[in-house]
Structure formats: C-alpha cells, structure tokens
C-alpha atoms as a PDB file:
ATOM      1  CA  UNK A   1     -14.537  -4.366  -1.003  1.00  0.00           C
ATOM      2  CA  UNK A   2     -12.276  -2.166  -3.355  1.00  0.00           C
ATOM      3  CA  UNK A   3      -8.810  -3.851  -4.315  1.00  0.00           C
ATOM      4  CA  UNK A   4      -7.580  -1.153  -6.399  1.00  0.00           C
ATOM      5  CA  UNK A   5      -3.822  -0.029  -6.136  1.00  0.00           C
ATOM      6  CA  UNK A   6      -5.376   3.957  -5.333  1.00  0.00           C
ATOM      7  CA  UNK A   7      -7.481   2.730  -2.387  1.00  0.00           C
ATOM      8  CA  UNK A   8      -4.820   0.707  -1.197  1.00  0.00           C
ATOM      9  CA  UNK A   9      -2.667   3.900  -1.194  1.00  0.00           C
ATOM     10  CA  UNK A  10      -5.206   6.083   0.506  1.00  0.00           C
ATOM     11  CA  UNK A  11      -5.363   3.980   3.094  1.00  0.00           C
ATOM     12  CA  UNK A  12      -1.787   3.813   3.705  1.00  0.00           C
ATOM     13  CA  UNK A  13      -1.419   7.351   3.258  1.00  0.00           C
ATOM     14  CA  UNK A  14      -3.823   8.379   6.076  1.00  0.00           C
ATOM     15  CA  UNK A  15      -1.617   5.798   8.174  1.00  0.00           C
ATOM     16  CA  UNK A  16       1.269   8.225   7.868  1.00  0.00           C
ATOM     17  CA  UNK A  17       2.904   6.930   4.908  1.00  0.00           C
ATOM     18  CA  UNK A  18       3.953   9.136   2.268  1.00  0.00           C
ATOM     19  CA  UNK A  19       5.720   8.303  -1.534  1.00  0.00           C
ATOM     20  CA  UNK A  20       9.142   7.683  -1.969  1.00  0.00           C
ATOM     21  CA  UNK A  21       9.993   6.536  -4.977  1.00  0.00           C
ATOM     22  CA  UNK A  22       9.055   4.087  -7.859  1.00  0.00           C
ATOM     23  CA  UNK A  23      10.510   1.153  -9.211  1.00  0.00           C
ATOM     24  CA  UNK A  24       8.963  -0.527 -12.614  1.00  0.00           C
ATOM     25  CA  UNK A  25       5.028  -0.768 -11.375  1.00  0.00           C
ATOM     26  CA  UNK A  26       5.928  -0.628  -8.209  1.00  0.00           C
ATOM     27  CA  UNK A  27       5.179   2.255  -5.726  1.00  0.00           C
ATOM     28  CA  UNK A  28       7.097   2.494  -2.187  1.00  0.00           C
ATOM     29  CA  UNK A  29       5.648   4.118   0.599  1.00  0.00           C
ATOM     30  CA  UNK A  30       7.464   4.709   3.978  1.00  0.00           C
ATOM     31  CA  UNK A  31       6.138   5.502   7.240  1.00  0.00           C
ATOM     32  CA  UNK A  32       9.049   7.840   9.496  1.00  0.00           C
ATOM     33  CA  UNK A  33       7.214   6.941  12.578  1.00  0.00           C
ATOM     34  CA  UNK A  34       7.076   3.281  12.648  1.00  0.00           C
ATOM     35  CA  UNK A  35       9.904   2.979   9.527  1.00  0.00           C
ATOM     36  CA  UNK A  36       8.129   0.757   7.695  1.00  0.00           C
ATOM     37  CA  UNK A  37       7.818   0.377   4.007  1.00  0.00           C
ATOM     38  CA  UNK A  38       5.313  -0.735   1.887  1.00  0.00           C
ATOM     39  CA  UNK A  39       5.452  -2.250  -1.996  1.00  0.00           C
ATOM     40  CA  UNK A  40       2.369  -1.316  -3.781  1.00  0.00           C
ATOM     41  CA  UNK A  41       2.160  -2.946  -7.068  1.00  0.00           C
ATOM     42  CA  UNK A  42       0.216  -0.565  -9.792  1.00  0.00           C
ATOM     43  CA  UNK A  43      -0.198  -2.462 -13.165  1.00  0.00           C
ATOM     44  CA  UNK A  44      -2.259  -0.449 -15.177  1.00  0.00           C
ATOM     45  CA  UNK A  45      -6.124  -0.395 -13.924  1.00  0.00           C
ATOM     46  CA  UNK A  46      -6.108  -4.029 -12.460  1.00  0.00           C
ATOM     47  CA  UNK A  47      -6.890  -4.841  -8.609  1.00  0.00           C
ATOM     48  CA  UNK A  48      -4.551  -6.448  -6.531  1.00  0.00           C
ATOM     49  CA  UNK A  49      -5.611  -9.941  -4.917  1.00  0.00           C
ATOM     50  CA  UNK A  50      -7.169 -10.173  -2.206  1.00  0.00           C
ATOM     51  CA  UNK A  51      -4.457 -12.312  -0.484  1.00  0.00           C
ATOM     52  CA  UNK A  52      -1.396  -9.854  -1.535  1.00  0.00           C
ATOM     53  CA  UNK A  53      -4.039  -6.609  -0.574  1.00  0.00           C
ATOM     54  CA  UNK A  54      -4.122  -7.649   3.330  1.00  0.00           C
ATOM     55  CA  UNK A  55      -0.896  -8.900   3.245  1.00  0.00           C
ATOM     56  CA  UNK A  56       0.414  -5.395   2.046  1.00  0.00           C
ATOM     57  CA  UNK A  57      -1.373  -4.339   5.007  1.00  0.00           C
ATOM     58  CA  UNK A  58      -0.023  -6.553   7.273  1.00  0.00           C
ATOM     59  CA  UNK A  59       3.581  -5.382   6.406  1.00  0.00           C
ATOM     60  CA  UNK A  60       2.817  -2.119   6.924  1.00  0.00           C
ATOM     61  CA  UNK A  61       1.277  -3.059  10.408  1.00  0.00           C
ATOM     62  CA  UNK A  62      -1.872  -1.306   9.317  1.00  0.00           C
ATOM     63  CA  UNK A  63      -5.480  -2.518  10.257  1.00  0.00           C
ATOM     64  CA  UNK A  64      -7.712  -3.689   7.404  1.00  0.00           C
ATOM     65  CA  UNK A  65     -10.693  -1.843   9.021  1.00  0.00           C
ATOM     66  CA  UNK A  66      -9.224   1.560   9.047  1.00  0.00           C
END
C-alpha cells in the first residue's frame, strides 16, 4: 500500500475534505459536513507510518478501504 502524504490527501479529499491552511509541514484539512479536521504531516518526499497513516484516518472517521 502507498503511505505517501499526496495519497493520503486524495483520499481525504474525495471524503469531502478540502485545504485550509498550513502550519510548518503540516497540512489541515476540514470536512463542513461532519466538522472534522485532519493533520496531515508532509516532510519532504517521505511516507508517513503506517500506524500514524490509519490513525489519520481514523480521526477523520474515514474508512481505510475507500
């Protein structure tokens, strides 16, 4: 499976979240349906861990499978 920061925003972005803002390496995505927010760390071209990846999903109440 892909753990790259740009996958992990495609799939929150066809869950209805959009870009807010940025903080340091850190992009925040909200969702106005279900107001959720998530953090998605971008540090240069490195993948995220699996643990945080899922758990960033989690948060956002999104299903790993979509």
């Amino acid at each position: 499976m892909n753990f790259s920061p740009a996958y992990l925003i495609k799939i929150l972005e066809s869950n209805g979240f959009y870009f807010k803002r940025t903080k340091g390496s850190h992009k925040i995505f909200y969702n106005p349906t279900t107001r959720k927010t998530a953090i998605v760390p971008v540090h240069g071209n490195k993948d995220i861990k699996k643990g945080t990846f899922f758990a960033i999903l989690k948060q956002a109440g999104v299903n790993k499978d979509s």
